[in-house]
C-alpha atoms as a PDB file:
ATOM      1  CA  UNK A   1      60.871  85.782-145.278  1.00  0.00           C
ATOM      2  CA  UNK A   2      61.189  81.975-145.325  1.00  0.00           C
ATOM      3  CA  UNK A   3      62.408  79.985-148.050  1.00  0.00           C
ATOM      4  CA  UNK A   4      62.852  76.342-148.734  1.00  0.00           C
ATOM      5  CA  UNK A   5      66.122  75.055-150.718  1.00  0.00           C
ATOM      6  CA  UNK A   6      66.421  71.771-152.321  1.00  0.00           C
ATOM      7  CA  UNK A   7      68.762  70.404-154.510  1.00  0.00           C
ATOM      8  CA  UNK A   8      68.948  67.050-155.690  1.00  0.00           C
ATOM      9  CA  UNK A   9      71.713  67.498-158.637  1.00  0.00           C
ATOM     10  CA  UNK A  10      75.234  65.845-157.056  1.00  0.00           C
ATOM     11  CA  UNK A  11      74.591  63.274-156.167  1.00  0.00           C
ATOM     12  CA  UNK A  12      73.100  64.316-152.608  1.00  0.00           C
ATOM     13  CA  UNK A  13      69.979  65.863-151.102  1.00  0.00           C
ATOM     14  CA  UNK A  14      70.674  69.240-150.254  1.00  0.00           C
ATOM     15  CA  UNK A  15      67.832  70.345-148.123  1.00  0.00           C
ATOM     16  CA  UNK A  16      67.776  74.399-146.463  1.00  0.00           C
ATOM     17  CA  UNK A  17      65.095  76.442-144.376  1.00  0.00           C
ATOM     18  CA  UNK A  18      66.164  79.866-144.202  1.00  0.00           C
ATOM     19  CA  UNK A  19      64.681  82.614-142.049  1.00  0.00           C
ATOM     20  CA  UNK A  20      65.211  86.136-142.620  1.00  0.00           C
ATOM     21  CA  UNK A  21      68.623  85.466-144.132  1.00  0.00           C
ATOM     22  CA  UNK A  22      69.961  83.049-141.359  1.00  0.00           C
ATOM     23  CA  UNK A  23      70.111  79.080-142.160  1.00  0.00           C
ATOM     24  CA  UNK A  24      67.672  77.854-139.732  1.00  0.00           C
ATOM     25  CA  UNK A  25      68.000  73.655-140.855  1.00  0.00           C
ATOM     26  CA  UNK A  26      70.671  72.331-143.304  1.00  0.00           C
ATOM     27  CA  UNK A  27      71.082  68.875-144.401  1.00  0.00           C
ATOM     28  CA  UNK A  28      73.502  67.661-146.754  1.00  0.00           C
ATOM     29  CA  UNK A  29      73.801  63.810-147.894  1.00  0.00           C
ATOM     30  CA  UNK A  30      75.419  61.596-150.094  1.00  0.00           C
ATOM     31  CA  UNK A  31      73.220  59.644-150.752  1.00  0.00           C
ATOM     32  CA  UNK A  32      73.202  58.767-154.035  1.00  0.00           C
ATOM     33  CA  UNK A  33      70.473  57.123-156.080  1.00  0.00           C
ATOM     34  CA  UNK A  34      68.195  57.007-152.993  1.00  0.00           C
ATOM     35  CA  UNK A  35      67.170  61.521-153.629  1.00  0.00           C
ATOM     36  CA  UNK A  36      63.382  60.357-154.673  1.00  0.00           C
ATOM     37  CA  UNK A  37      63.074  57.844-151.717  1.00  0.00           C
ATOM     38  CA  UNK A  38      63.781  60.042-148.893  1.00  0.00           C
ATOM     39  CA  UNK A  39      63.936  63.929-150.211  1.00  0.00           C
ATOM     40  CA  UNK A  40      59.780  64.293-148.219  1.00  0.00           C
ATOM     41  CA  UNK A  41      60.264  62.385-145.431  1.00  0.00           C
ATOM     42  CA  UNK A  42      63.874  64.665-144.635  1.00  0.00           C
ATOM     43  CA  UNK A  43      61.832  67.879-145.699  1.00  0.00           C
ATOM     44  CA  UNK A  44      58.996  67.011-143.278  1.00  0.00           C
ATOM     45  CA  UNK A  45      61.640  66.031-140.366  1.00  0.00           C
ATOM     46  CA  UNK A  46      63.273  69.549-141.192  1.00  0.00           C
ATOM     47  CA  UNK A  47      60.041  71.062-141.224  1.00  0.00           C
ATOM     48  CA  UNK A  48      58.911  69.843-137.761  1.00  0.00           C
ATOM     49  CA  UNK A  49      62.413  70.223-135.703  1.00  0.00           C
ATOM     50  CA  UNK A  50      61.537  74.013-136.487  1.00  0.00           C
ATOM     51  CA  UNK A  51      57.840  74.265-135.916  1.00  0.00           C
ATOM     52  CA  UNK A  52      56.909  74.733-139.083  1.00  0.00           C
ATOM     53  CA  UNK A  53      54.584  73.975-141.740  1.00  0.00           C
ATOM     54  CA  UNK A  54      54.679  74.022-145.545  1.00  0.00           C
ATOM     55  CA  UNK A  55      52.226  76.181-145.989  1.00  0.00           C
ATOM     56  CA  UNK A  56      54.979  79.105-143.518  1.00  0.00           C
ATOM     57  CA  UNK A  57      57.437  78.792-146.708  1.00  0.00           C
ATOM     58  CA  UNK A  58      57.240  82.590-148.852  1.00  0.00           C
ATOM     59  CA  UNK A  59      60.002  81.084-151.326  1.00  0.00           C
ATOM     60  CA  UNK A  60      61.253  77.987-153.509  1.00  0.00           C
ATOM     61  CA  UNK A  61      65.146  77.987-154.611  1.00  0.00           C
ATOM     62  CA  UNK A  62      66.463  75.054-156.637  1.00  0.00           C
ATOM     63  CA  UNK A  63      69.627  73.889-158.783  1.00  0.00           C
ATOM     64  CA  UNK A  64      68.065  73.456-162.021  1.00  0.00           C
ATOM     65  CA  UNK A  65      71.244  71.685-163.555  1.00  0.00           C
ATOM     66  CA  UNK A  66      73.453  71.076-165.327  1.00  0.00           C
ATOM     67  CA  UNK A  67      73.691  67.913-163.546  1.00  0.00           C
ATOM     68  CA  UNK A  68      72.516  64.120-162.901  1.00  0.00           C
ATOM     69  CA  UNK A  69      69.339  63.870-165.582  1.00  0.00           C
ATOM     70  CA  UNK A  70      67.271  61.977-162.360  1.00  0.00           C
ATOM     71  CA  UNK A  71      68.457  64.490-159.875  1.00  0.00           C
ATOM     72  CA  UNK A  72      67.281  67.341-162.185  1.00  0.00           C
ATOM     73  CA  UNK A  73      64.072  65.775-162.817  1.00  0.00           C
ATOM     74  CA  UNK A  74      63.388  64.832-159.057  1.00  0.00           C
ATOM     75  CA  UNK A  75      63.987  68.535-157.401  1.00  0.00           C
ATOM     76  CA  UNK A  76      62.116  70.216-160.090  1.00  0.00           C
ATOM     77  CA  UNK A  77      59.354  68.408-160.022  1.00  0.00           C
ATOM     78  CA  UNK A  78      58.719  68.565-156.106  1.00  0.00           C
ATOM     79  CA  UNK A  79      59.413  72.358-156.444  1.00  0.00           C
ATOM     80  CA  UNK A  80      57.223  72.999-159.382  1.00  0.00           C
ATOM     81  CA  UNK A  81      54.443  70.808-157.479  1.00  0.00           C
ATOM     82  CA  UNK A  82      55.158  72.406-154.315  1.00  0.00           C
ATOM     83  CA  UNK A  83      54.316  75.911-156.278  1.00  0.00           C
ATOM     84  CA  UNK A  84      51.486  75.370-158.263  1.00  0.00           C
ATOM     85  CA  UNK A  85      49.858  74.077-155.035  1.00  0.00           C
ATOM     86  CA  UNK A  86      50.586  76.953-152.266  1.00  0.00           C
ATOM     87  CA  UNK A  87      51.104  79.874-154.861  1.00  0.00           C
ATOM     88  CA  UNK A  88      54.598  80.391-153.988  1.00  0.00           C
ATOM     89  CA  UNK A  89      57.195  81.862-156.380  1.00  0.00           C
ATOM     90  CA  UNK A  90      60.689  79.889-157.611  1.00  0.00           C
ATOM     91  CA  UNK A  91      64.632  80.824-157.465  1.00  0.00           C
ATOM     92  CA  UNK A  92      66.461  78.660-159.893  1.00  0.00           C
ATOM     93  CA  UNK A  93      70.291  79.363-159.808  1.00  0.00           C
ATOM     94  CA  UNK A  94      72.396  76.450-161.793  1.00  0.00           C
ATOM     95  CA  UNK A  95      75.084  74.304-160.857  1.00  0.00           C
ATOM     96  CA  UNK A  96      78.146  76.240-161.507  1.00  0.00           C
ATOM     97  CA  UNK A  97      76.857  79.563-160.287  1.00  0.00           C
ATOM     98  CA  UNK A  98      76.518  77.495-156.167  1.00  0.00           C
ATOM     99  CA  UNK A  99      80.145  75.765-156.873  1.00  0.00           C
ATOM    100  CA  UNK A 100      81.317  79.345-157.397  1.00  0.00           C
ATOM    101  CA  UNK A 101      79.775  80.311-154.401  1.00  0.00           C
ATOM    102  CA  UNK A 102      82.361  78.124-152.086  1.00  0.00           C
ATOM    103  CA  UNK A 103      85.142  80.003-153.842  1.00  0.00           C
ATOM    104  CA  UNK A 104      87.721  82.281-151.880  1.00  0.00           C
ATOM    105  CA  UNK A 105      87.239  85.952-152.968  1.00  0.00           C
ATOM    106  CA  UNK A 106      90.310  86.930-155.452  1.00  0.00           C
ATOM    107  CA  UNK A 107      90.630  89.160-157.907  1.00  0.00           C
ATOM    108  CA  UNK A 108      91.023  86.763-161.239  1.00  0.00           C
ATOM    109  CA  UNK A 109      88.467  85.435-162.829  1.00  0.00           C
ATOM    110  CA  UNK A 110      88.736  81.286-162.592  1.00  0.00           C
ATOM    111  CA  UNK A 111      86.738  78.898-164.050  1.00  0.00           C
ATOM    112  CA  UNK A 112      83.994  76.460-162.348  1.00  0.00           C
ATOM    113  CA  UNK A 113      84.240  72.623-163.200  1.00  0.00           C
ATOM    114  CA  UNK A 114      81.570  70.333-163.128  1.00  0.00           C
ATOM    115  CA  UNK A 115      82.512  66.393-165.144  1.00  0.00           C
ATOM    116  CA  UNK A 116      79.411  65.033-167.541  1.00  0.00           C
ATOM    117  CA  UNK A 117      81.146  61.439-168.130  1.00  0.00           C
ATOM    118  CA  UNK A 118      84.450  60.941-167.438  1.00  0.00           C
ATOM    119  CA  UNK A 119      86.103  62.637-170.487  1.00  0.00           C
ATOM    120  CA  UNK A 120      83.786  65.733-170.586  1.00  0.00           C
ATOM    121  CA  UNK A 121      82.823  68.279-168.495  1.00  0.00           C
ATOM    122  CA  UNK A 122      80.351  71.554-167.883  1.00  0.00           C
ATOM    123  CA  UNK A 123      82.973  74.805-167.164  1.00  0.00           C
ATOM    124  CA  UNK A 124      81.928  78.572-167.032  1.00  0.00           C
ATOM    125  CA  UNK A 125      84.437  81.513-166.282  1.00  0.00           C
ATOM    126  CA  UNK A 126      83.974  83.360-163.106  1.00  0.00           C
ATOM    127  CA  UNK A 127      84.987  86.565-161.357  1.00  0.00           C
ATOM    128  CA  UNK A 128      84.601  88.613-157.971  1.00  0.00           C
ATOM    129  CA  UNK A 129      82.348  91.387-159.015  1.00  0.00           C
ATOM    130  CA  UNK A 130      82.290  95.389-157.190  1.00  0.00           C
ATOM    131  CA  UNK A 131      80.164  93.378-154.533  1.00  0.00           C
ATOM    132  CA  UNK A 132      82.145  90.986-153.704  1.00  0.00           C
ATOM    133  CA  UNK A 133      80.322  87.684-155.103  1.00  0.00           C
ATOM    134  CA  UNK A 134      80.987  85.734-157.531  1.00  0.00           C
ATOM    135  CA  UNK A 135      79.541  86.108-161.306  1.00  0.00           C
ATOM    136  CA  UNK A 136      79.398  84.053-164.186  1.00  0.00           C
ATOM    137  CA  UNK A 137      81.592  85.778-166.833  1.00  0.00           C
ATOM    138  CA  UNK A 138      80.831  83.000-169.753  1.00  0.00           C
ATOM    139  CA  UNK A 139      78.128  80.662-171.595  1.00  0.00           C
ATOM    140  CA  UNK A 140      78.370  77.411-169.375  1.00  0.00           C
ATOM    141  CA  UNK A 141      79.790  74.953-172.648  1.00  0.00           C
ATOM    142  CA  UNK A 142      79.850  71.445-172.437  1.00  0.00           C
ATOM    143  CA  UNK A 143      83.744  70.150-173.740  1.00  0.00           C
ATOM    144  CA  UNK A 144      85.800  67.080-174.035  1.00  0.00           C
ATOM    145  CA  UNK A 145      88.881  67.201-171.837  1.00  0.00           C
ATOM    146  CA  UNK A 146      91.015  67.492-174.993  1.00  0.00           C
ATOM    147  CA  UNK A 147      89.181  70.395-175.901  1.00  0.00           C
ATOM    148  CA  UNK A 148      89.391  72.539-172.749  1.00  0.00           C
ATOM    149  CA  UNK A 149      90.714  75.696-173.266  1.00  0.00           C
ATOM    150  CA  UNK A 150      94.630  76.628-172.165  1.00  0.00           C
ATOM    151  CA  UNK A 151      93.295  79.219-170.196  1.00  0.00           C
ATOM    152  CA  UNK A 152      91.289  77.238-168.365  1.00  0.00           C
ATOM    153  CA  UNK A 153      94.119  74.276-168.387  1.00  0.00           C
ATOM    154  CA  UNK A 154      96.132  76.788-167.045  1.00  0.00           C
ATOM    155  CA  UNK A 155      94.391  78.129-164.215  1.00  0.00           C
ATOM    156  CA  UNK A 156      93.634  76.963-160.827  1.00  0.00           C
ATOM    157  CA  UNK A 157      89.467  75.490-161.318  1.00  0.00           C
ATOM    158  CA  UNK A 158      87.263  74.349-158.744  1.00  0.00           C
ATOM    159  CA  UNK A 159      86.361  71.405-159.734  1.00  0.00           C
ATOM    160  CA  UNK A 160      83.461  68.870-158.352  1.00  0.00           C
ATOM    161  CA  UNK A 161      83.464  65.176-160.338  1.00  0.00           C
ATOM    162  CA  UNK A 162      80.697  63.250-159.651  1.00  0.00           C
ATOM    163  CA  UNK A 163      80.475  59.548-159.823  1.00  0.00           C
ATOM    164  CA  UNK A 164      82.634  57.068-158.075  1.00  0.00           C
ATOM    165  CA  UNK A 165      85.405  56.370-160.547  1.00  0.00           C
ATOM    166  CA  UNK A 166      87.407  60.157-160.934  1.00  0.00           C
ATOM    167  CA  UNK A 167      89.129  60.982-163.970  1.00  0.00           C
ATOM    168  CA  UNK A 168      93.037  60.857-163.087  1.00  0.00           C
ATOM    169  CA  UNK A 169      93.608  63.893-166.144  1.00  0.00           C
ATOM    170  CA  UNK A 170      90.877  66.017-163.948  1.00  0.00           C
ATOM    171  CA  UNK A 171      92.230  65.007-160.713  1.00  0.00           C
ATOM    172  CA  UNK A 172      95.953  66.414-161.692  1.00  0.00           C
ATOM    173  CA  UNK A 173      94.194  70.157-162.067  1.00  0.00           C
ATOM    174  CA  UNK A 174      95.708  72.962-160.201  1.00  0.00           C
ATOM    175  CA  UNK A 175      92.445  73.736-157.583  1.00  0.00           C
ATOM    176  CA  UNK A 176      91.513  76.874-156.355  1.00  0.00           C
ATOM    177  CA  UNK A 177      91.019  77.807-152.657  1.00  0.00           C
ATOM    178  CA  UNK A 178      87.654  77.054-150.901  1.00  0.00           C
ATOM    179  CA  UNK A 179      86.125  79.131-148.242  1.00  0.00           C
ATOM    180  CA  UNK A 180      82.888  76.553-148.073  1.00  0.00           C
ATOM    181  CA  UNK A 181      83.383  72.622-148.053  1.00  0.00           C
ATOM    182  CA  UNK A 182      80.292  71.659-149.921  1.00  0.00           C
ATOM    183  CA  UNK A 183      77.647  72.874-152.150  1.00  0.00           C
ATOM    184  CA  UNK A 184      74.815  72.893-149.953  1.00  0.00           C
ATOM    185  CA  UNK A 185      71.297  74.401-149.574  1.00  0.00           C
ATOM    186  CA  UNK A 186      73.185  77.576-148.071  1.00  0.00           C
ATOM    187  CA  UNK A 187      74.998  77.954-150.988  1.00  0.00           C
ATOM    188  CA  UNK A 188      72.348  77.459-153.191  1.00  0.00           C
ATOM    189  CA  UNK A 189      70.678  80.337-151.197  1.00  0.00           C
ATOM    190  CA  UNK A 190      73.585  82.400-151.391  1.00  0.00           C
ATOM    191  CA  UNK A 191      73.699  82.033-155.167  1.00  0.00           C
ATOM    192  CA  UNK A 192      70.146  83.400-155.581  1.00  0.00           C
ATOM    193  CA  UNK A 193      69.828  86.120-153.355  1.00  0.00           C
ATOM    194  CA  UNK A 194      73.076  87.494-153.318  1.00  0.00           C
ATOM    195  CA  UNK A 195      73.357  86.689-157.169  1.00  0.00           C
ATOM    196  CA  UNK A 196      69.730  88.857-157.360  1.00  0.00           C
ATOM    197  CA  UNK A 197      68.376  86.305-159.439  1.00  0.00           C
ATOM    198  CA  UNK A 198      64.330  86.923-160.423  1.00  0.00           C
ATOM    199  CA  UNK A 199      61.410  84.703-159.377  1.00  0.00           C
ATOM    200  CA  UNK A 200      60.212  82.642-162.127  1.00  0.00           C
ATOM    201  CA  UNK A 201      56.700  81.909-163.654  1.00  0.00           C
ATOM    202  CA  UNK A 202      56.417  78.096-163.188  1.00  0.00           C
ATOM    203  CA  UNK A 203      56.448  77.777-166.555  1.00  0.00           C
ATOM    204  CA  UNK A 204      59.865  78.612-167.153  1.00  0.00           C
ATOM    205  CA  UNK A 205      61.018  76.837-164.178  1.00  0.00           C
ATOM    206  CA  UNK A 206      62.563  74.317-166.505  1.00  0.00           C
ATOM    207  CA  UNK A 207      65.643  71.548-166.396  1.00  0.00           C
ATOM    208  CA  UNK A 208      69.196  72.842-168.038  1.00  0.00           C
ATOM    209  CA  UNK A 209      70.510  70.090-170.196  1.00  0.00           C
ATOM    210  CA  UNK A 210      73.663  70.811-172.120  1.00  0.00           C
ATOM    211  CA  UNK A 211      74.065  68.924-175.020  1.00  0.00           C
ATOM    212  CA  UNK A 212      77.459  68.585-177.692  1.00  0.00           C
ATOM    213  CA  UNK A 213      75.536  70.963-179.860  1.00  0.00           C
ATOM    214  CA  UNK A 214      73.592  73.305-177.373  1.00  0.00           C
ATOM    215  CA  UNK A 215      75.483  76.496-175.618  1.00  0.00           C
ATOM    216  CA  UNK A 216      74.112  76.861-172.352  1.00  0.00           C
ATOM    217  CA  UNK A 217      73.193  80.830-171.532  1.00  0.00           C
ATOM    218  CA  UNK A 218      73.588  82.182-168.273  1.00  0.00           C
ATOM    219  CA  UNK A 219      70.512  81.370-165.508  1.00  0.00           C
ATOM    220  CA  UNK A 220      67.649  83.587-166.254  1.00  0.00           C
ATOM    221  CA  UNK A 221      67.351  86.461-164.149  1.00  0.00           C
END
């Protein structure tokens, strides 16, 4: 089984070509606003350091959001594209459920962080299930710092802000161990498969946008 990863969401292109379970290519980049400009020239480099063509892939994986609106738009479309075209069926984890994925195993549940603006943020509860992975616990919600939850307050988080100015209020939060430095394509992979998320109908392979009056529900499965 080969699958492709992308993600496009934080502000980086998270590109992955897995092989039976191993990471065969990673790349991870920061670079910004320039996702649309390079994400297919990167995939075909990846593609060709390994030997491989597009049409070897059995899988798609993606971040569907919640995230940067652009960066949602950009990896969806080249994975719903990339689909229709060779036949091949789509993973879609979100953002919170691959942050969660870099956490230390413990037995609380903690909650998963992800800042909208600078005064609100995306947060789900979390917790080690019988398997030892993580599982989302909670609705993602969409809050205003002032209306976070004391149990989350209270709690260490992990906690990603995107954007160049960070909130000093976030910033001060207790933060919980990490056993993975970033959220890349291997832990957008781990997410999926160990999370035993379903293959989509292209359809339904769709953006999440959280809005003030919108509860996100958990990612399809």
């Amino acid at each position: 089984m080969k699958s492709l990863v992308l993600d496009t969401l934080f502000e980086n292109l998270s590109l992955g070509l897995i092989e039976d379970h191993e990471p065969r290519a990673l790349i991870y980049t920061q670079c910004r606003r320039r996702n649309a400009q390079i994400l297919l020239t990167q995939l075909q480099e990846l593609l060709k350091n390994l030997n491989w063509d597009l049409d070897d892939v059995d899988e798609l994986i993606v971040n569907r959001g919640p995230g940067s609106y652009t960066g949602v738009r950009i990896a969806l479309s080249v994975v719903r594209t990339t689909a229709q075209v060779l036949k091949l069926p789509i993973r879609c984890v979100n953002s919170l459920e691959v942050l969660s994925f870099q956490v230390s195993p413990q037995k609380k549940p903690f909650p998963v962080m992800l800042n909208c603006t600078r005064q609100e943020v995306f947060w789900a509860w979390f917790q080690f299930n019988e398997s030892g992975f993580p599982a989302m616990t909670s609705d993602i919600e969409l809050s205003e710092l002032e209306d976070l939850p004391d149990a989350v307050l209270e709690n260490p988080v992990h906690l990603l802000q995107l954007g160049q100015r960070r909130d000093s209020e976030l910033a001060r939060l207790e933060k919980i161990h990490l056993q993975y430095p970033v959220p890349d394509a291997w832990m957008i992979y781990q997410a999926a498969h160990l999370g035993q998320v379903k293959e989509l109908p292209i359809e339904q392979v769709q953006p999440l946008y959280l809005k003030k009056d919108v509860q996100a529900k958990s990612s399809i499965r």
